[in-house]
N, C-alpha and C. Protein backbone atom coordinates (compact mmCIF):
# COMPACT_ATOMS: atom_id res chain seq x y z
N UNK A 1 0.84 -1.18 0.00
CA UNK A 1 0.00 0.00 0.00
C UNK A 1 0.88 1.25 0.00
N UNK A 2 0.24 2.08 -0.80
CA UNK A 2 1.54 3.42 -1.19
C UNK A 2 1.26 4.01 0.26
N UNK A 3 1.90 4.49 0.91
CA UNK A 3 1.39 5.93 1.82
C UNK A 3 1.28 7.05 1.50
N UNK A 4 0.33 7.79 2.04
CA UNK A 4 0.14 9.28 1.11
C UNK A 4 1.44 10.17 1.83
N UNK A 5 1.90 10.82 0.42
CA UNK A 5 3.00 11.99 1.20
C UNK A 5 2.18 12.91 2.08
N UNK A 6 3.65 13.38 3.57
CA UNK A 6 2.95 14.50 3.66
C UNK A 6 2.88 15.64 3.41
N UNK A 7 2.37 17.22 3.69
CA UNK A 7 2.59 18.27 2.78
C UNK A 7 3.83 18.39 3.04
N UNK A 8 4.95 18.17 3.80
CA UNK A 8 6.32 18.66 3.20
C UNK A 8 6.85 18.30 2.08
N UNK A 9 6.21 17.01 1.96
CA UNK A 9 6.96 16.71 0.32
C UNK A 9 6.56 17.19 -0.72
N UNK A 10 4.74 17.92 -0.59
CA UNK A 10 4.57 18.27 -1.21
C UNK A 10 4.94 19.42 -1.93
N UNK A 11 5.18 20.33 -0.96
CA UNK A 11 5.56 21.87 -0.77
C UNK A 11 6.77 21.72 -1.52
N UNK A 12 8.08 21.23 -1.34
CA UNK A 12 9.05 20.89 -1.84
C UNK A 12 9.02 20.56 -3.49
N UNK A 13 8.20 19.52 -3.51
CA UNK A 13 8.00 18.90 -4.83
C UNK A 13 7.64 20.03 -5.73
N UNK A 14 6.33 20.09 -5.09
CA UNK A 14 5.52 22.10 -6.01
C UNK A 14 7.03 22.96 -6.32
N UNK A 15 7.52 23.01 -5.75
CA UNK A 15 8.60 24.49 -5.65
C UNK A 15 9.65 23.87 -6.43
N UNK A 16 10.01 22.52 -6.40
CA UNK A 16 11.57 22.31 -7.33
C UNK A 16 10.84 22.39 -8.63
N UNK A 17 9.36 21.99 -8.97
CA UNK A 17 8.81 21.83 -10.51
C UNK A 17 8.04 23.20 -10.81
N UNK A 18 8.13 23.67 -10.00
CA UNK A 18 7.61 25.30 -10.81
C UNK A 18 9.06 26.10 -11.10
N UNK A 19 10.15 25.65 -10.07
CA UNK A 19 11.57 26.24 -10.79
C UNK A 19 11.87 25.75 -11.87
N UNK A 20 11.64 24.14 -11.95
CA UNK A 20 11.69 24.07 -13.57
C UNK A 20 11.06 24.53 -14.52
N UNK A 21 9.94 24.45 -14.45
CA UNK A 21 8.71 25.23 -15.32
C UNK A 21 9.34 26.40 -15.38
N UNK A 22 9.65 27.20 -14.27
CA UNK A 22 9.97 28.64 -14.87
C UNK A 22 10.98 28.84 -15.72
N UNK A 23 12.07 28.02 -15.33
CA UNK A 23 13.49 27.57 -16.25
C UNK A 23 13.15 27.56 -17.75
N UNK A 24 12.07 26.91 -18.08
CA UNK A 24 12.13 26.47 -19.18
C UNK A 24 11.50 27.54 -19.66
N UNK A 25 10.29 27.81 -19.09
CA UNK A 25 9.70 29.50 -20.05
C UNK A 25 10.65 30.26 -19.92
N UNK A 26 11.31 30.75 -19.32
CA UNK A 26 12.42 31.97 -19.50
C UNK A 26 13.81 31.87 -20.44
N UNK A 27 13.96 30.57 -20.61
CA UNK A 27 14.99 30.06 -21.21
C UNK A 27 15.22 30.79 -22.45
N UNK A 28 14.64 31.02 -23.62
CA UNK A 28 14.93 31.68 -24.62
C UNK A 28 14.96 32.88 -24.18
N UNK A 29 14.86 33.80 -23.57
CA UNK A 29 14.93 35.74 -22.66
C UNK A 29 16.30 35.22 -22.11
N UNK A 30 17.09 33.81 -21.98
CA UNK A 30 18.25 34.14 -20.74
C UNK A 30 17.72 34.53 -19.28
N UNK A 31 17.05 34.10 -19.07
CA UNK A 31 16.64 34.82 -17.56
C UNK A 31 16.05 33.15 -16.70
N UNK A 32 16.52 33.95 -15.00
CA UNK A 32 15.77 32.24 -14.77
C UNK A 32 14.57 33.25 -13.19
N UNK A 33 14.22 32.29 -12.86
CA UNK A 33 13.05 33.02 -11.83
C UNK A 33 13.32 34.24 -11.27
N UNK A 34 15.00 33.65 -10.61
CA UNK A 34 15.00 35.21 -9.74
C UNK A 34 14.80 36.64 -10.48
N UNK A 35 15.30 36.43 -11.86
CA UNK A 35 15.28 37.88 -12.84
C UNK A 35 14.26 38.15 -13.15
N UNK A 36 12.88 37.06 -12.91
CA UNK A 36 12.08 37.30 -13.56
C UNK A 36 11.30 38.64 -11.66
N UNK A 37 11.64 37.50 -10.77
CA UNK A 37 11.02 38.12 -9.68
C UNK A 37 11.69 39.61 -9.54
N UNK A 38 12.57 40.58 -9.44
CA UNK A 38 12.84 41.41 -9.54
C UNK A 38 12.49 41.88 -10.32
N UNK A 39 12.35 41.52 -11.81
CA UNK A 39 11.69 42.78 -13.05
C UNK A 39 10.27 42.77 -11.78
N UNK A 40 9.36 41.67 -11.40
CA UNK A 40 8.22 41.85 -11.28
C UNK A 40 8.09 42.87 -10.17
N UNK A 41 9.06 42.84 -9.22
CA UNK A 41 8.96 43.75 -8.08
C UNK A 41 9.28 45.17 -8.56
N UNK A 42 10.22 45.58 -9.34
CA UNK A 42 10.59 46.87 -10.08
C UNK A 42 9.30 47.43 -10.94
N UNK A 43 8.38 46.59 -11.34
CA UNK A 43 7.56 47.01 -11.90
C UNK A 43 6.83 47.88 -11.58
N UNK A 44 6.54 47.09 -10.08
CA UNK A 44 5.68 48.19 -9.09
C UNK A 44 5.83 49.59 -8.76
N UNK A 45 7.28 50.00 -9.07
CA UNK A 45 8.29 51.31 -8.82
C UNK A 45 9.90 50.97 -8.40
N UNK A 46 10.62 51.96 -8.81
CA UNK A 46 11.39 51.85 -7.79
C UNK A 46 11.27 51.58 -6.43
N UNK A 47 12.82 51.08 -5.88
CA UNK A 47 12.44 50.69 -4.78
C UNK A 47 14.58 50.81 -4.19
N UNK A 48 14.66 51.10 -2.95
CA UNK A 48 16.21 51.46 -2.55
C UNK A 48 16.55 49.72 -2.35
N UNK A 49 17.74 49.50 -2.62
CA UNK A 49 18.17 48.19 -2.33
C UNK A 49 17.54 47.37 -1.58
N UNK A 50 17.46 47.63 -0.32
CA UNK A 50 16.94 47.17 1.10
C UNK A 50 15.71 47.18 0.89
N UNK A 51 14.85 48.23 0.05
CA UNK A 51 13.37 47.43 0.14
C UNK A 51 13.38 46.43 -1.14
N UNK A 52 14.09 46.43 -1.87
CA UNK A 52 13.94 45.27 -2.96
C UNK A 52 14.34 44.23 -2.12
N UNK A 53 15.54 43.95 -1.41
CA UNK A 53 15.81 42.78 -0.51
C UNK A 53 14.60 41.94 0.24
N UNK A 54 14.24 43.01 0.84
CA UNK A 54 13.00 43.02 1.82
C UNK A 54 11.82 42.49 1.05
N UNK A 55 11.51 42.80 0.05
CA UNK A 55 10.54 42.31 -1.36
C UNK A 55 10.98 40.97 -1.58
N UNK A 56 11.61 40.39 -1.96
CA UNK A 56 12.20 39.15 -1.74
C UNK A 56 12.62 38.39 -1.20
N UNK A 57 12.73 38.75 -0.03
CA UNK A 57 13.33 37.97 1.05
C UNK A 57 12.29 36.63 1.52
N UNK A 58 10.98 36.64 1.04
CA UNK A 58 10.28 35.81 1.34
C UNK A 58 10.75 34.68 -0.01
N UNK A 59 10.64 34.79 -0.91
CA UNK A 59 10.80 34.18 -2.34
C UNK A 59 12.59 33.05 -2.04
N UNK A 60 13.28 34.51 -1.69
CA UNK A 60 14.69 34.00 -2.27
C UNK A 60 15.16 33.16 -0.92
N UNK A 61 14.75 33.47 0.29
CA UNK A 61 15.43 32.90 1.61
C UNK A 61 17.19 32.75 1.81
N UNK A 62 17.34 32.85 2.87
CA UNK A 62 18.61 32.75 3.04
C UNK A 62 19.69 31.79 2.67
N UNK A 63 18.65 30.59 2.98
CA UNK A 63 19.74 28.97 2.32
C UNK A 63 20.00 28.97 1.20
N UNK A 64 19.40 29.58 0.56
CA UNK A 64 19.17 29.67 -1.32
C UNK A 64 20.80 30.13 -1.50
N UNK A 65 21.16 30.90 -1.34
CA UNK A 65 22.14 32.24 -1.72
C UNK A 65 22.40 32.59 -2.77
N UNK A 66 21.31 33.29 -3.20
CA UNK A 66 20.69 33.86 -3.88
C UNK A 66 21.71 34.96 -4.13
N UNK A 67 22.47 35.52 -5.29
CA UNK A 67 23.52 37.02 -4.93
C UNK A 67 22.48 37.73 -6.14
N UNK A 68 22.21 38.96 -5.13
CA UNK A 68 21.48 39.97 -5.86
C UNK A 68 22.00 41.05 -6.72
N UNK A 69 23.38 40.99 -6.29
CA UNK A 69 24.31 41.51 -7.18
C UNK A 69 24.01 40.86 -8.13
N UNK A 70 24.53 39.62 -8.50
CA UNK A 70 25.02 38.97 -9.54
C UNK A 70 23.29 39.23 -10.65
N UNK A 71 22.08 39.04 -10.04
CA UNK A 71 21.13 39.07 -10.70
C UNK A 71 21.02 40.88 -11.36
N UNK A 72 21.34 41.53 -10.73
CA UNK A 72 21.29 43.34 -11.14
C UNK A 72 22.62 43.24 -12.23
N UNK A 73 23.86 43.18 -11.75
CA UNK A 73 25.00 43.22 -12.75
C UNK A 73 25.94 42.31 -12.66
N UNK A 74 25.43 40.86 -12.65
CA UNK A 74 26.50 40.52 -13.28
C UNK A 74 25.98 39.25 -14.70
N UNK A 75 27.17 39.15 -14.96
CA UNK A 75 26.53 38.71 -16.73
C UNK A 75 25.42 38.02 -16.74
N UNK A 76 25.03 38.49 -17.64
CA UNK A 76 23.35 38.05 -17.74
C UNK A 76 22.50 38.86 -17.06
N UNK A 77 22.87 39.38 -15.72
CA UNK A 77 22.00 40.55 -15.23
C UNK A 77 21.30 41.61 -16.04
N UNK A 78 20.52 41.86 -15.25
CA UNK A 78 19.11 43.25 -15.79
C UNK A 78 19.95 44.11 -15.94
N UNK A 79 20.82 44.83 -15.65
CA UNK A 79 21.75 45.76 -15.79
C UNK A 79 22.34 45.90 -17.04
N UNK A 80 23.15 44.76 -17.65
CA UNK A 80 23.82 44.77 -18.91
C UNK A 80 22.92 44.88 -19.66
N UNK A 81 21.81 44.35 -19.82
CA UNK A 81 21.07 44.66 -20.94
C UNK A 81 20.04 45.64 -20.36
N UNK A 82 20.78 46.29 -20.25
CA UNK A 82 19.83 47.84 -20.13
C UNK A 82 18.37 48.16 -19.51
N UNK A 83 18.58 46.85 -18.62
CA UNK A 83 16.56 46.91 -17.61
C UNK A 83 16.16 47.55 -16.86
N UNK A 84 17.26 48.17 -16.27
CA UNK A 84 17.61 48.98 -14.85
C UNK A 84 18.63 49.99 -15.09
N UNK A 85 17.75 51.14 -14.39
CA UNK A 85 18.68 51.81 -14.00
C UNK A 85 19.02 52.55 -12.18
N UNK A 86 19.42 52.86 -11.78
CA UNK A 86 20.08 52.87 -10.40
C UNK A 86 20.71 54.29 -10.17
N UNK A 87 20.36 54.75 -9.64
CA UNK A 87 20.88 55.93 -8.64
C UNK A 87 21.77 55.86 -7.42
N UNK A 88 22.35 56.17 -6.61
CA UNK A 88 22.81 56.60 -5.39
C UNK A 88 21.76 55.65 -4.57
N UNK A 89 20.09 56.17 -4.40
CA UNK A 89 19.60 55.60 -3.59
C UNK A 89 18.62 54.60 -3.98
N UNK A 90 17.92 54.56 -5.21
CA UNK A 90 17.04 53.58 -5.79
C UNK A 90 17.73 52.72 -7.11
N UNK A 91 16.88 51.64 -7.04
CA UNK A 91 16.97 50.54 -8.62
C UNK A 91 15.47 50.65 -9.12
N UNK A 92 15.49 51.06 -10.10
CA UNK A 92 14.31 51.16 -10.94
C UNK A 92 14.15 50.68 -12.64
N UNK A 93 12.99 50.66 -13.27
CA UNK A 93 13.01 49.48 -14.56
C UNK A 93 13.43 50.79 -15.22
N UNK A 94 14.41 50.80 -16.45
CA UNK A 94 14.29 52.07 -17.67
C UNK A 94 13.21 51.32 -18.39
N UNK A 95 13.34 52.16 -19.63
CA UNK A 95 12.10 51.91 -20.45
C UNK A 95 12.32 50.92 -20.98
N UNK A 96 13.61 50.28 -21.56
CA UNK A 96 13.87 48.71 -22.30
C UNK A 96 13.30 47.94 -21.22
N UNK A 97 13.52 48.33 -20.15
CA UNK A 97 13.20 46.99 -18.92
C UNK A 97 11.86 47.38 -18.68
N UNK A 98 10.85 48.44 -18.85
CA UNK A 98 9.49 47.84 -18.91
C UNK A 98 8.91 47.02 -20.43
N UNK A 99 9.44 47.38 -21.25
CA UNK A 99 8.87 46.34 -22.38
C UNK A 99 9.71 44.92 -22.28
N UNK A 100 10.74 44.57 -21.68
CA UNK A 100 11.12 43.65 -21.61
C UNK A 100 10.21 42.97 -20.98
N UNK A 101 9.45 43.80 -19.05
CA UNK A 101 8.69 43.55 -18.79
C UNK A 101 7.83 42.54 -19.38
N UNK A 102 6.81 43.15 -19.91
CA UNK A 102 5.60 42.76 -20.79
C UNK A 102 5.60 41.65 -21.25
N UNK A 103 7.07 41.84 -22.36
CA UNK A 103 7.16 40.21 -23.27
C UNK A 103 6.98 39.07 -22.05
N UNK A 104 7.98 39.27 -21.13
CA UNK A 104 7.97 38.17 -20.15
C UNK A 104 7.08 38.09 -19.17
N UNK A 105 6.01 38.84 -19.11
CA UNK A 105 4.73 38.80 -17.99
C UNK A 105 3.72 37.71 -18.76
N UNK A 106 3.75 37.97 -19.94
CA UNK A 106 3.23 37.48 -20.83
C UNK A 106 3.75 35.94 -21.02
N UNK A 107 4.69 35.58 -20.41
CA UNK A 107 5.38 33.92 -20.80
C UNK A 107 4.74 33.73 -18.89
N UNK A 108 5.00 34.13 -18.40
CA UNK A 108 5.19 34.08 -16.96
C UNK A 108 3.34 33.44 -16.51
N UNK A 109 2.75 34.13 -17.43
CA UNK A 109 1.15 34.43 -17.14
C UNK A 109 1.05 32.64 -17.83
N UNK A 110 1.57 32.24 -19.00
CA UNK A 110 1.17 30.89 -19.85
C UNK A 110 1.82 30.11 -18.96
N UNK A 111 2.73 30.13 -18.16
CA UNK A 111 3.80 29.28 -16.95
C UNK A 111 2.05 29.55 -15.81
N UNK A 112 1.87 29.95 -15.15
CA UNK A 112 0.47 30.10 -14.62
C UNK A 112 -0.17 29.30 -14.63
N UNK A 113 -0.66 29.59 -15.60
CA UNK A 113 -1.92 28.59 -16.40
C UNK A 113 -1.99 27.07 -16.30
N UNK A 114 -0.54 27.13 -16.66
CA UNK A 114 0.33 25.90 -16.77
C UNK A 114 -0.43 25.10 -15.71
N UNK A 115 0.77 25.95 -14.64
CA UNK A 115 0.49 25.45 -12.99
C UNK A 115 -1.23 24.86 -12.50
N UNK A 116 -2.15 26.11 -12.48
CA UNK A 116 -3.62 26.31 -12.34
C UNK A 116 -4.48 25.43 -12.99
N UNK A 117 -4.11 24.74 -14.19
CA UNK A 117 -4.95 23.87 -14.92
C UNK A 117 -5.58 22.78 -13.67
N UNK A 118 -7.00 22.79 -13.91
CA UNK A 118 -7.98 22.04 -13.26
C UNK A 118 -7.94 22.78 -11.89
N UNK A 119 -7.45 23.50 -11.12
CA UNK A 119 -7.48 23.99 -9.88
C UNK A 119 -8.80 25.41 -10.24
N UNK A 120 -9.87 25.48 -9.43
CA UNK A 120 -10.68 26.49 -9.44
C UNK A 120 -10.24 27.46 -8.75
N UNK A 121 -11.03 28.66 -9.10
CA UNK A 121 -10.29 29.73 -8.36
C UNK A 121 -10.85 29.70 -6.76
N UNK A 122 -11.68 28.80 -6.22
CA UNK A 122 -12.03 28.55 -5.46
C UNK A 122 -11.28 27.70 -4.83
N UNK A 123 -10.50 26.81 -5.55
CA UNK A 123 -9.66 25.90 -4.78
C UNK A 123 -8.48 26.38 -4.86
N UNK A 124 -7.82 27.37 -5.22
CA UNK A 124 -6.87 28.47 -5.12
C UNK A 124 -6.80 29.19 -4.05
N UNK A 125 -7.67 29.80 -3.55
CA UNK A 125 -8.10 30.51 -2.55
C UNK A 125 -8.05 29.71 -1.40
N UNK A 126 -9.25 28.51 -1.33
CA UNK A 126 -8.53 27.55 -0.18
C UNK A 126 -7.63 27.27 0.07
N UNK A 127 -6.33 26.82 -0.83
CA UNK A 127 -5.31 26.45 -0.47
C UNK A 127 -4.55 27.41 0.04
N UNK A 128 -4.73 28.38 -0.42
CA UNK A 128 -3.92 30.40 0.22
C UNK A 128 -3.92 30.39 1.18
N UNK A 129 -5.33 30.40 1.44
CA UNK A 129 -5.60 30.49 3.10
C UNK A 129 -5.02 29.43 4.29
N UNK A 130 -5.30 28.25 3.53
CA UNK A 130 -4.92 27.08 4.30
C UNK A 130 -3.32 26.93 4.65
N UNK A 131 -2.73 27.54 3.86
CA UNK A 131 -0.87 27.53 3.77
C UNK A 131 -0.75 28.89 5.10
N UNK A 132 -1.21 29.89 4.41
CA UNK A 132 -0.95 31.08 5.12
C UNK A 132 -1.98 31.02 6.84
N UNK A 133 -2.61 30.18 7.10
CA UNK A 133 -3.14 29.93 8.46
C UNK A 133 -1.53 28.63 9.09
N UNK A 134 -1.17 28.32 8.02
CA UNK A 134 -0.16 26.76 8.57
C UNK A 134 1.19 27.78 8.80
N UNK A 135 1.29 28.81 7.89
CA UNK A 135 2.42 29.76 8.54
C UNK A 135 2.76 30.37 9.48
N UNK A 136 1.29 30.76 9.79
CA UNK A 136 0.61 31.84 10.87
C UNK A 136 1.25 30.75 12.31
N UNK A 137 0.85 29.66 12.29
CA UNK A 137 0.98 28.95 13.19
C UNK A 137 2.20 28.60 14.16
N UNK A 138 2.80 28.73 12.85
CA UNK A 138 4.26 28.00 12.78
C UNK A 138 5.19 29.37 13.24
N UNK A 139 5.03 30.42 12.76
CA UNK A 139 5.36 31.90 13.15
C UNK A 139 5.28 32.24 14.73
N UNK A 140 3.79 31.92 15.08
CA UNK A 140 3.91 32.17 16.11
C UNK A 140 3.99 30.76 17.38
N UNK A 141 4.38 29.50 16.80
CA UNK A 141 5.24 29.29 18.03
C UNK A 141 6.74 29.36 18.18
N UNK A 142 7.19 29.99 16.91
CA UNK A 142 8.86 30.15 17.10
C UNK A 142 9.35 31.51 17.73
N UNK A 143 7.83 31.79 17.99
CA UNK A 143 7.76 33.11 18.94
C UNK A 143 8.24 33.31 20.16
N UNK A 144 7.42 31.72 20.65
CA UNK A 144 7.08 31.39 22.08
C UNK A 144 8.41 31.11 22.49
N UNK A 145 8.86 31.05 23.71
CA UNK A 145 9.73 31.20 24.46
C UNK A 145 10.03 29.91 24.66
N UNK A 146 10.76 28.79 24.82
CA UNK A 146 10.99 27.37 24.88
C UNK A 146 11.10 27.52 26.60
């Protein structure tokens, strides 16, 4: 008799196959999730280093090590090809990097779909809630004082 996984494997499983999924839609742009998650956060506005960090910090986590440098300027970065531009105190999209935008919101949205097939938006919503009540939980007993 199989045993049913439990949600850790699931959670895991979901997240290594939507990195692939994303891998593969971004693949012809050169770009892999994290570039895609920063255009998406820049979209919103500029933003000073530390709140882009802060914007991501849920996505990218610490174990990852994730270098945000390397995603802004270094090869292959939003930077060289002209997506961003940067001041003293903010990183913000130039205009190549909002139509770059677009093309790739647009692959990002069919990667979606992808995912969502047969899930209602009703059973979307349950599961939101149901994760983000299992966080809530978990948050606040690493609160509690041992």
């Amino acid at each position: 008799m199989d045993t049913p996984k439990p949600i850790g494997y699931w959670l895991k499983h979901l997240d290594n196959l939507m990195e692939r999924q994303f891998q593969a839609a971004l693949e012809d742009f050169s770009l892999d999730r994290r570039h895609w998650q920063v255009l998406n956060v820049l979209y919103g506005g500029a933003r000073s280093p530390e709140e882009l960090e802060r914007a991501l910090a849920p996505f990218w986590g610490e174990e990852e090590g994730v270098d945000m440098e390397a995603v802004l300027h270094g090869e292959g970065g939003l930077s060289p090809r002209g997506w961003i531009r940067r001041s003293d105190v903010v990183v913000g999209l130039s205009y190549d990097g909002y139509d770059a935008y677009q093309k790739i919101a647009a692959r990002v949205e069919e990667t979606r779909d992808t995912i969502l097939t047969d899930v209602s938006a009703e059973q979307y919503a349950e599961t939101i809630r149901v994760l983000s009540v299992m966080a809530s939980n978990i948050e606040r007993a690493l609160r509690r004082p041992r």
